[in-house]
PDB file of N, CA and C in Angstrom:
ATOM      1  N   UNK A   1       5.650 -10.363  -9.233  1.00  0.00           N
ATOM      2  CA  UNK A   1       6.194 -10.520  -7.901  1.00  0.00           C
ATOM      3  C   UNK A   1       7.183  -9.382  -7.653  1.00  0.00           C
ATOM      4  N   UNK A   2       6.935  -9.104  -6.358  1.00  0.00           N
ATOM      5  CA  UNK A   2       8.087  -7.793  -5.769  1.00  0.00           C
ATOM      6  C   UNK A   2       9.194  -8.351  -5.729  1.00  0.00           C
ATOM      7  N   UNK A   3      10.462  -7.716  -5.974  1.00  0.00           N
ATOM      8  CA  UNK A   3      11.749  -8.693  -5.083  1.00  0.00           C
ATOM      9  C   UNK A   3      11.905  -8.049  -4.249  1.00  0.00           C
ATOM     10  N   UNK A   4      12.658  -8.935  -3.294  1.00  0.00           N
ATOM     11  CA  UNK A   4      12.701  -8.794  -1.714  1.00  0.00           C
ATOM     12  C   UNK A   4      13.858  -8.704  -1.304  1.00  0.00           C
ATOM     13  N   UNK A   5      14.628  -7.216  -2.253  1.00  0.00           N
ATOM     14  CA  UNK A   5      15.801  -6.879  -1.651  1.00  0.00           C
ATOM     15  C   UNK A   5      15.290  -5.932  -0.961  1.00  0.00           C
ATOM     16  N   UNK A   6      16.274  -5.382  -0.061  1.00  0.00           N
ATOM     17  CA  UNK A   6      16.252  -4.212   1.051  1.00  0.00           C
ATOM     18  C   UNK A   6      15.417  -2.431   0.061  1.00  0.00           C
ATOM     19  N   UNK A   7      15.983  -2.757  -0.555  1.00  0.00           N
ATOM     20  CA  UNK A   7      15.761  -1.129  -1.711  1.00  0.00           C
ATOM     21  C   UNK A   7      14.477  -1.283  -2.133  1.00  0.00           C
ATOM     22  N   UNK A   8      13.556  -1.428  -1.521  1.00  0.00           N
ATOM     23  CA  UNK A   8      11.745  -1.367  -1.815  1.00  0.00           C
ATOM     24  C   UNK A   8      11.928  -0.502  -3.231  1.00  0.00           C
ATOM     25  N   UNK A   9      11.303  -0.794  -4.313  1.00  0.00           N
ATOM     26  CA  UNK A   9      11.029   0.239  -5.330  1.00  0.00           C
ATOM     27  C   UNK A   9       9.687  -0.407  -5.705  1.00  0.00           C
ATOM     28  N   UNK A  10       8.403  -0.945  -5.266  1.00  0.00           N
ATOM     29  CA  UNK A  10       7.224  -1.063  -5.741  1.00  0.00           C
ATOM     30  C   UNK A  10       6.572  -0.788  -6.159  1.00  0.00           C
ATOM     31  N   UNK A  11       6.700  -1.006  -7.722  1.00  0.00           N
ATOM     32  CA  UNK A  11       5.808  -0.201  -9.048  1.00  0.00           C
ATOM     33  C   UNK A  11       4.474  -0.712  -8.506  1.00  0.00           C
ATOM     34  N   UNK A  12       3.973  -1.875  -8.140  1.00  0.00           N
ATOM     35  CA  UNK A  12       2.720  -1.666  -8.321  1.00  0.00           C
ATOM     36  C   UNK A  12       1.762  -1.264  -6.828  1.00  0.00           C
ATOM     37  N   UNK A  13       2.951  -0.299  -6.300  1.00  0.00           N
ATOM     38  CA  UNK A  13       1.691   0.625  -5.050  1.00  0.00           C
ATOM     39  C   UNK A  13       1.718   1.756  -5.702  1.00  0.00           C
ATOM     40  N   UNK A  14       1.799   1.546  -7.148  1.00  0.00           N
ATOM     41  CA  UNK A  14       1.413   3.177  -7.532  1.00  0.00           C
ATOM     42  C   UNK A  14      -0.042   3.513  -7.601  1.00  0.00           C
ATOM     43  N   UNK A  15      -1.005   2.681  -7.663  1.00  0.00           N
ATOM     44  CA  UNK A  15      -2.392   3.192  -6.991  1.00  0.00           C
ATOM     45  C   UNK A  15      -2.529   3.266  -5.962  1.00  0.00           C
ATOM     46  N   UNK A  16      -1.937   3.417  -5.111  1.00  0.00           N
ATOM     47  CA  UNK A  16      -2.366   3.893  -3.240  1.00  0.00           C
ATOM     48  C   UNK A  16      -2.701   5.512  -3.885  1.00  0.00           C
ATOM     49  N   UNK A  17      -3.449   5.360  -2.556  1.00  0.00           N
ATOM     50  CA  UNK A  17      -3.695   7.172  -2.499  1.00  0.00           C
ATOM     51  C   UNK A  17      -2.175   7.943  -2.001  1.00  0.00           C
ATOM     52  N   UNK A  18      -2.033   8.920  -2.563  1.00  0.00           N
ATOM     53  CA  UNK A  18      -1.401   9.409  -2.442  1.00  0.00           C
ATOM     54  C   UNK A  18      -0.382   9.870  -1.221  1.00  0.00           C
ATOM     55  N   UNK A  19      -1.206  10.088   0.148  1.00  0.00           N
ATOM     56  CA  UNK A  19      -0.935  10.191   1.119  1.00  0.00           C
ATOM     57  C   UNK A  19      -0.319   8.835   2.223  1.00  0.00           C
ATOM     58  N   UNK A  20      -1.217   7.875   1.361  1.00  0.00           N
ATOM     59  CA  UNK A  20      -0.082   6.731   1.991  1.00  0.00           C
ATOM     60  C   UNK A  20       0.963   6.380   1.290  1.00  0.00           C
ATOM     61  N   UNK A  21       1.506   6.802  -0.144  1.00  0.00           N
ATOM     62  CA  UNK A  21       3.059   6.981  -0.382  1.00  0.00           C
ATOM     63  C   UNK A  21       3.591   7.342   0.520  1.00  0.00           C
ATOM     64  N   UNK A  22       3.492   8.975   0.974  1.00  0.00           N
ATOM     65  CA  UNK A  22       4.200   9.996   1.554  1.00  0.00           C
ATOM     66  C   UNK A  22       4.184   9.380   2.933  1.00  0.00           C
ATOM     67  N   UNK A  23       3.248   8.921   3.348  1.00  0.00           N
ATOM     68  CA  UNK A  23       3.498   7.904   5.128  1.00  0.00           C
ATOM     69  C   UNK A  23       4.377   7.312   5.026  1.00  0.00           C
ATOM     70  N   UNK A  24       5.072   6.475   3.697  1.00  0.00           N
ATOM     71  CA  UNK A  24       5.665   5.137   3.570  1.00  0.00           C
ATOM     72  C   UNK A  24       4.983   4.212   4.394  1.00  0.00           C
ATOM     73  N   UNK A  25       4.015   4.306   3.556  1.00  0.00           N
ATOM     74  CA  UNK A  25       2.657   2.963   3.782  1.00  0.00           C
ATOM     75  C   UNK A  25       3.090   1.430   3.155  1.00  0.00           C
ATOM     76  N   UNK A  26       3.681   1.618   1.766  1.00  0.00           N
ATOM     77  CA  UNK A  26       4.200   0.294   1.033  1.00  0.00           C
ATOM     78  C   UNK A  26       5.036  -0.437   1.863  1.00  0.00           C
ATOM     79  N   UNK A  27       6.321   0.769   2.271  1.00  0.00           N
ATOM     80  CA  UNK A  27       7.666   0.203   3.300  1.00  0.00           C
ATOM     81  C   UNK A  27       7.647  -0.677   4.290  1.00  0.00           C
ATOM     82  N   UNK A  28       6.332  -0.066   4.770  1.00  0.00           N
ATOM     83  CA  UNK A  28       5.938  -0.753   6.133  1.00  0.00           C
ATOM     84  C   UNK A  28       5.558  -1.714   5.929  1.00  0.00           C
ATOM     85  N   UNK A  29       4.211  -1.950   4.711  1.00  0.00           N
ATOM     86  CA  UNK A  29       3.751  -3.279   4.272  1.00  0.00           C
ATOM     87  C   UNK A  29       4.407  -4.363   4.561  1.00  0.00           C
ATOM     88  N   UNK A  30       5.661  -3.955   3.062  1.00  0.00           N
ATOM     89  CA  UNK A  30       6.648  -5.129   2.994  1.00  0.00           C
ATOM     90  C   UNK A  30       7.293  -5.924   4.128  1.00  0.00           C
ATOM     91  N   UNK A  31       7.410  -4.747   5.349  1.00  0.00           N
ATOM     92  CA  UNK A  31       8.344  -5.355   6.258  1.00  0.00           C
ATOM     93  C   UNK A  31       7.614  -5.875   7.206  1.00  0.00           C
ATOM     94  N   UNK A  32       6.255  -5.588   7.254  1.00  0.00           N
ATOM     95  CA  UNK A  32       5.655  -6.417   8.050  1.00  0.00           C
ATOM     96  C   UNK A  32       5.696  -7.733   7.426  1.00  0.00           C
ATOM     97  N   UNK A  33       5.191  -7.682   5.833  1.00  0.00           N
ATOM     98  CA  UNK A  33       4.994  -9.435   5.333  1.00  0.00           C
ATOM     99  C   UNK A  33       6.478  -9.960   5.179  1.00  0.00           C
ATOM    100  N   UNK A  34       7.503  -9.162   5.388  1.00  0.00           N
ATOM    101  CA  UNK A  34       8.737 -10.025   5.583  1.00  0.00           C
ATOM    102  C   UNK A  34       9.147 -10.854   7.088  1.00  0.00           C
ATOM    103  N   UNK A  35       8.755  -9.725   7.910  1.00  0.00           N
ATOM    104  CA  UNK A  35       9.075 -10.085   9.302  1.00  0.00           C
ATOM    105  C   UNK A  35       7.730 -11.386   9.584  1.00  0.00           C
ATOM    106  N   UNK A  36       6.231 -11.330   9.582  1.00  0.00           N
ATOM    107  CA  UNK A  36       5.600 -12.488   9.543  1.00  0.00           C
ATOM    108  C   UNK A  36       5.237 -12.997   9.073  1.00  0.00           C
ATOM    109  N   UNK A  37       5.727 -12.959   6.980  1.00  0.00           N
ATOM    110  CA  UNK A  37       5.179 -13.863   6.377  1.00  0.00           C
ATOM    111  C   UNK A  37       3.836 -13.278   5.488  1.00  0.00           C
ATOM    112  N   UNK A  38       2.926 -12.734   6.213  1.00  0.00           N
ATOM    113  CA  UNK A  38       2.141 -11.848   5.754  1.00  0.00           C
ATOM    114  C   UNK A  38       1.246 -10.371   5.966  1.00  0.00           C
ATOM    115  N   UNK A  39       0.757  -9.793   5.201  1.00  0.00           N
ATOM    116  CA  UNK A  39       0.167  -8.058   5.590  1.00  0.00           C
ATOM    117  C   UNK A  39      -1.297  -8.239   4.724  1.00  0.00           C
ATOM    118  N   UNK A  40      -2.053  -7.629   5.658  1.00  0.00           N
ATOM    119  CA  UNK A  40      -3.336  -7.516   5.229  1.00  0.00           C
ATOM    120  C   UNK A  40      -3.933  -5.776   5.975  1.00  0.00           C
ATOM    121  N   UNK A  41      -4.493  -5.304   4.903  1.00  0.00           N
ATOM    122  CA  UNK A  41      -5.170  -3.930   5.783  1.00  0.00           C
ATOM    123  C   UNK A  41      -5.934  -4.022   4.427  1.00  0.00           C
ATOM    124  N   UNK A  42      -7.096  -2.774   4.651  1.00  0.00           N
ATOM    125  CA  UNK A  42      -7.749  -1.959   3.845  1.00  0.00           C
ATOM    126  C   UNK A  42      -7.436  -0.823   3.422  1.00  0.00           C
ATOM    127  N   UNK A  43      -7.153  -0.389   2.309  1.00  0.00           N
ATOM    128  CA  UNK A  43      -7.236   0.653   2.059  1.00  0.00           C
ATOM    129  C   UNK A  43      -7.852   1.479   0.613  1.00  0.00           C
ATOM    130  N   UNK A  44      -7.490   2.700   0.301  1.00  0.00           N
ATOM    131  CA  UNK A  44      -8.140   3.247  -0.405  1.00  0.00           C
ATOM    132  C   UNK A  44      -6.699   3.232  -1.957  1.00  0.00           C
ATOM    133  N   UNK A  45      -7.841   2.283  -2.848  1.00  0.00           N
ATOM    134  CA  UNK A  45      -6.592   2.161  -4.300  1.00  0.00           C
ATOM    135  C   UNK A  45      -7.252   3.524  -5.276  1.00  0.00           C
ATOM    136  N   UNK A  46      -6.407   3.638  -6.183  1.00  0.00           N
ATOM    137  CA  UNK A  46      -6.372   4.957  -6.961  1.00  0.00           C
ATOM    138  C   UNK A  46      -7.059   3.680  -8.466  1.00  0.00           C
ATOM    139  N   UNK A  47      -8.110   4.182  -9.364  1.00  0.00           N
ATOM    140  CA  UNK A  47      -8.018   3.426 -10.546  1.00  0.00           C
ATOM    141  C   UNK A  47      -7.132   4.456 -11.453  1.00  0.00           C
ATOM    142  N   UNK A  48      -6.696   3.795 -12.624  1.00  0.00           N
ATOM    143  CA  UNK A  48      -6.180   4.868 -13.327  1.00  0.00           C
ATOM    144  C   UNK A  48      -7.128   5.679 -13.834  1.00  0.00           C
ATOM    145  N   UNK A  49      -8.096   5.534 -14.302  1.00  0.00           N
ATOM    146  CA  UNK A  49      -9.018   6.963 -14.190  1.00  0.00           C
ATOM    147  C   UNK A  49      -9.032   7.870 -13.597  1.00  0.00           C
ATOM    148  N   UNK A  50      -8.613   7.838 -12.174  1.00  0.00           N
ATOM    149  CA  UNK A  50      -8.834   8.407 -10.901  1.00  0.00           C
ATOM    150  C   UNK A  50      -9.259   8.198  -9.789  1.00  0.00           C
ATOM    151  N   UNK A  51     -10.521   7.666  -9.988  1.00  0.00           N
ATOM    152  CA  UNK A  51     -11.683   7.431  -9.236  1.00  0.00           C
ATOM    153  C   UNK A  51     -11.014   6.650  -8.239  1.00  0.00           C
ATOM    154  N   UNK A  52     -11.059   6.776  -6.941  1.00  0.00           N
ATOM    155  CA  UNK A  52     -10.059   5.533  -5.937  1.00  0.00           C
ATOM    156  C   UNK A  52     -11.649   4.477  -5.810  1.00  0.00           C
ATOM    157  N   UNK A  53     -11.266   3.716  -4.717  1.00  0.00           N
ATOM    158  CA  UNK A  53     -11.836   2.917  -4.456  1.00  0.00           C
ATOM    159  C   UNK A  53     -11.723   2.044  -3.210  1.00  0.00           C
ATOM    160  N   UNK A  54     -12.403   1.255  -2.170  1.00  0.00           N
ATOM    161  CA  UNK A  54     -11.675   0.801  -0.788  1.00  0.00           C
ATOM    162  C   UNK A  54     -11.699  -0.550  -1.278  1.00  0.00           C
ATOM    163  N   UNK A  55     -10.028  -0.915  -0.842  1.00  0.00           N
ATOM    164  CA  UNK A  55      -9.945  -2.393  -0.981  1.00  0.00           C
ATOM    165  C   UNK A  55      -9.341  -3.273  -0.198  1.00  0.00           C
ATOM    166  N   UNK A  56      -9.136  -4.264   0.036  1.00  0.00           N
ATOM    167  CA  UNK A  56      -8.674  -5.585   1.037  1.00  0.00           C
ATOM    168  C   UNK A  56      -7.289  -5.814  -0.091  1.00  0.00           C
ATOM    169  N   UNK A  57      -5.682  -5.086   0.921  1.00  0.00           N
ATOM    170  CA  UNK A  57      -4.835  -5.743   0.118  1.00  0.00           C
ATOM    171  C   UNK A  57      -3.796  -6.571   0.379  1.00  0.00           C
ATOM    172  N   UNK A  58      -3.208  -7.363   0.424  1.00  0.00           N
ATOM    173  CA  UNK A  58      -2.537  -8.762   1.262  1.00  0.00           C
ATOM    174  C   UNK A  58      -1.344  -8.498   0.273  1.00  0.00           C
ATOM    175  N   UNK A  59      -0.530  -9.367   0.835  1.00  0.00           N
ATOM    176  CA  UNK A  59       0.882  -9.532   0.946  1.00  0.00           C
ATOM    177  C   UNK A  59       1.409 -10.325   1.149  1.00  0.00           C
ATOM    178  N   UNK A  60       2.223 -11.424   0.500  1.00  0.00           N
ATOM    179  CA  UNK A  60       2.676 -12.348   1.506  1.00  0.00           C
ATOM    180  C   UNK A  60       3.818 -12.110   0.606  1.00  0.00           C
ATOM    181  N   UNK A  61       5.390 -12.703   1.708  1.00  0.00           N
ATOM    182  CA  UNK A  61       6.371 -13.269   1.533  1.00  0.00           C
ATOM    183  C   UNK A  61       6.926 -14.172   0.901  1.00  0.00           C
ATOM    184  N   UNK A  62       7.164 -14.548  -0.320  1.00  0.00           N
ATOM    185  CA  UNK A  62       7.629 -15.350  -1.174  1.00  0.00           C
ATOM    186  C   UNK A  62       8.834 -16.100  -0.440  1.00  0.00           C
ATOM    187  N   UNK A  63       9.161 -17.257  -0.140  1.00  0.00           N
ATOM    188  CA  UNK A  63      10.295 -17.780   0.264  1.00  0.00           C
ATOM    189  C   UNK A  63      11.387 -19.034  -0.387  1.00  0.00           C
ATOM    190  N   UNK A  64      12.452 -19.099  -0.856  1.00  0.00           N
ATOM    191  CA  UNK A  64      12.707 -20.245  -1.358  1.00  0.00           C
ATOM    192  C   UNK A  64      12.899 -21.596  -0.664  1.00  0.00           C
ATOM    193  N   UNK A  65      13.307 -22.949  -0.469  1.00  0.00           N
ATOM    194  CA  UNK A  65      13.129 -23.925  -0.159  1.00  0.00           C
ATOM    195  C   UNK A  65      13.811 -24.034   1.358  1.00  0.00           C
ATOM    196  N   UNK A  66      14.910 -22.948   1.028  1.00  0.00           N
ATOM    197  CA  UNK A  66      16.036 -22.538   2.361  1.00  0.00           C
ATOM    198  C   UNK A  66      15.009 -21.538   3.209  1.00  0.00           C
ATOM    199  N   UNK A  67      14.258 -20.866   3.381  1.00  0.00           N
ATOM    200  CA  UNK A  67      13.938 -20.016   3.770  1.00  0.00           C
ATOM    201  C   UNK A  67      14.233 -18.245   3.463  1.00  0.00           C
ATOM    202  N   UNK A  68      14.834 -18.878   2.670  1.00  0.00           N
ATOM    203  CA  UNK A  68      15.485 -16.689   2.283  1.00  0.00           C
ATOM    204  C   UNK A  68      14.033 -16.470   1.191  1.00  0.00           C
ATOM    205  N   UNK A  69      13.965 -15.108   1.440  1.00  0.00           N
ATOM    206  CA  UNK A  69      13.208 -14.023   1.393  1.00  0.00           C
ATOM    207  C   UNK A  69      13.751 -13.971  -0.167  1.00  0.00           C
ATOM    208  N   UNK A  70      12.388 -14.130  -1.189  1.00  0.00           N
ATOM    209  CA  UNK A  70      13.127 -13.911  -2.626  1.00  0.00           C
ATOM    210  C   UNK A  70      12.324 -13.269  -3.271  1.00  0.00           C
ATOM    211  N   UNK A  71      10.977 -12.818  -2.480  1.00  0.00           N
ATOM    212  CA  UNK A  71      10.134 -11.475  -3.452  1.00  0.00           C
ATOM    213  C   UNK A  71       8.885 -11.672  -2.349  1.00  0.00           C
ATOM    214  N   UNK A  72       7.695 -10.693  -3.096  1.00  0.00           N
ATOM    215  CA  UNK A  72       6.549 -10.793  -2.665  1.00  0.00           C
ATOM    216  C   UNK A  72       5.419 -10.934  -3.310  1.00  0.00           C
ATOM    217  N   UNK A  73       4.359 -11.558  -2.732  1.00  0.00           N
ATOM    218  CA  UNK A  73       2.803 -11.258  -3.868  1.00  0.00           C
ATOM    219  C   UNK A  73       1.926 -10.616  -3.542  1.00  0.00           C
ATOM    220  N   UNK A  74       1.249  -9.817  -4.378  1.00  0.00           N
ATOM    221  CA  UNK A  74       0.800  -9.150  -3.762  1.00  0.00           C
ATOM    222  C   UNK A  74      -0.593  -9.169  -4.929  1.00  0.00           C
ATOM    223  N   UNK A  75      -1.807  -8.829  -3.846  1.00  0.00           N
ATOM    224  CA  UNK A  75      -2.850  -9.076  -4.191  1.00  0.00           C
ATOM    225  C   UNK A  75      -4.101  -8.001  -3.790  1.00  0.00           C
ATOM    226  N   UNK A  76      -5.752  -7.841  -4.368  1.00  0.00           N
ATOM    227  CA  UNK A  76      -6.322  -7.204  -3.269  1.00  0.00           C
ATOM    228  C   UNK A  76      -7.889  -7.361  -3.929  1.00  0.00           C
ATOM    229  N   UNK A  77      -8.700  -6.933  -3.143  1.00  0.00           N
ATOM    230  CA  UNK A  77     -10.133  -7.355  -3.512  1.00  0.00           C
ATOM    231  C   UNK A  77     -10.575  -6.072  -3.333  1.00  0.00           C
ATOM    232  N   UNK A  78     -11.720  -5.452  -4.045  1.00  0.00           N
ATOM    233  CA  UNK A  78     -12.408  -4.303  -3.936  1.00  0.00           C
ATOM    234  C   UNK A  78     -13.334  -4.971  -3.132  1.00  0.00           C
ATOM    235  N   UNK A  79     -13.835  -3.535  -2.850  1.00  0.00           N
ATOM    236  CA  UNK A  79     -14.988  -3.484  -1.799  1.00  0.00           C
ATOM    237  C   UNK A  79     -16.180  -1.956  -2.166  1.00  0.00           C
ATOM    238  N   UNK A  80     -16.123  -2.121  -3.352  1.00  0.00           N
ATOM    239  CA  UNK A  80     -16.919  -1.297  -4.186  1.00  0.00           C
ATOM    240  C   UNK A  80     -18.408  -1.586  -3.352  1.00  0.00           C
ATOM    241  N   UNK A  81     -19.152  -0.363  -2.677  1.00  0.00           N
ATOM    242  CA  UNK A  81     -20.451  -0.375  -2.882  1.00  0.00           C
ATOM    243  C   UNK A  81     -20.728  -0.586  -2.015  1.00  0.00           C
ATOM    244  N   UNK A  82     -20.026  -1.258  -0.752  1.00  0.00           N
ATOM    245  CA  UNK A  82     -20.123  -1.842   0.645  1.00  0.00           C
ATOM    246  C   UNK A  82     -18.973  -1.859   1.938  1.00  0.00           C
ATOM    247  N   UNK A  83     -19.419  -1.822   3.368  1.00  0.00           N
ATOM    248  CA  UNK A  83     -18.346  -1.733   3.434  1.00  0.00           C
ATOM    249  C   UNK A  83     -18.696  -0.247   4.029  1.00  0.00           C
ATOM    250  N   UNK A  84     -17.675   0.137   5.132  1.00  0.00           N
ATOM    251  CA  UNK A  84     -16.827   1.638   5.702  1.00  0.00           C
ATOM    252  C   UNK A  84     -16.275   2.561   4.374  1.00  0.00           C
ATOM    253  N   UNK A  85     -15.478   1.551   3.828  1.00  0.00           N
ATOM    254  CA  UNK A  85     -14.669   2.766   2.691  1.00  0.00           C
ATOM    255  C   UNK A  85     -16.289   2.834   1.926  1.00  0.00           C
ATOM    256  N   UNK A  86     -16.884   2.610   1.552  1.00  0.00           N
ATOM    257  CA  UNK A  86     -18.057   2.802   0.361  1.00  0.00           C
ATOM    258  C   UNK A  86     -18.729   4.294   1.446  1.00  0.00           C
ATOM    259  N   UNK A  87     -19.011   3.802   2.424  1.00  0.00           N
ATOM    260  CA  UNK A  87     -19.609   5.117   3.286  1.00  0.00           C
ATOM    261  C   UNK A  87     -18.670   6.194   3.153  1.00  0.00           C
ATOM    262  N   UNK A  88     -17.539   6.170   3.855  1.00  0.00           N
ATOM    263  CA  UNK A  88     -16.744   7.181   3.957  1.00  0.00           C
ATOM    264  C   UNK A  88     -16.329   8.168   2.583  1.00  0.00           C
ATOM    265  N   UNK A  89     -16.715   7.089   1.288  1.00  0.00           N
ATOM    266  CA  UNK A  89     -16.523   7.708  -0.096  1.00  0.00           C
ATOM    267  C   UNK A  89     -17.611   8.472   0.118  1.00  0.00           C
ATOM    268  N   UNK A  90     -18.678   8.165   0.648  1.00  0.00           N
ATOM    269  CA  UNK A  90     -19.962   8.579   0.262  1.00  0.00           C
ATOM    270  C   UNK A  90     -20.854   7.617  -0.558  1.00  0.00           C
ATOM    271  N   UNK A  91     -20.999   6.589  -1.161  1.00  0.00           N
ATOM    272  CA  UNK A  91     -21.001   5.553  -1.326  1.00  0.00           C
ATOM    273  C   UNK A  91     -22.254   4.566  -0.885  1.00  0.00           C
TER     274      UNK A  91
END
């Protein structure tokens, strides 16, 4: 789970492609699934091999019993083989 202080440091968007680091693609994530709870898009994950891949990745807001904001989960499904990102890989 992410915690859900203000200072985003999210080790595990270190497979995004590269270029959505540099957008601050994660930043935005978070604050969308903070502000409604949850974030869903597609995008393109890095494997550690290299090889990326297009995937379905969600987000939701972790909350405690009070309502405060106490991390996030985060999740995602490939879409290996099918699918826009499979074309656009070439695929």
């Amino acid at each position: 789970m992410l915690r859900g202080n203000r200072d985003y440091r999210p080790t595990s968007f270190q497979f995004l492609h590269p270029e959505d680091r540099e957008q601050q693609v994660p930043q935005r994530a978070l604050e969308a699934a903070r502000k409604s709870g949850r974030f869903e898009a597609e995008w393109w994950r890095i494997r550690r091999d290299g090889t990326r891949f297009w995937a379905l990745a969600v987000i939701d807001a972790v909350r405690d019993e009070s309502g405060e904001l106490i991390g996030f989960r985060q999740g995602h499904q490939r879409h290996d083989g099918a699918g826009r990102g499979a074309a656009a890989a070439g695929g």
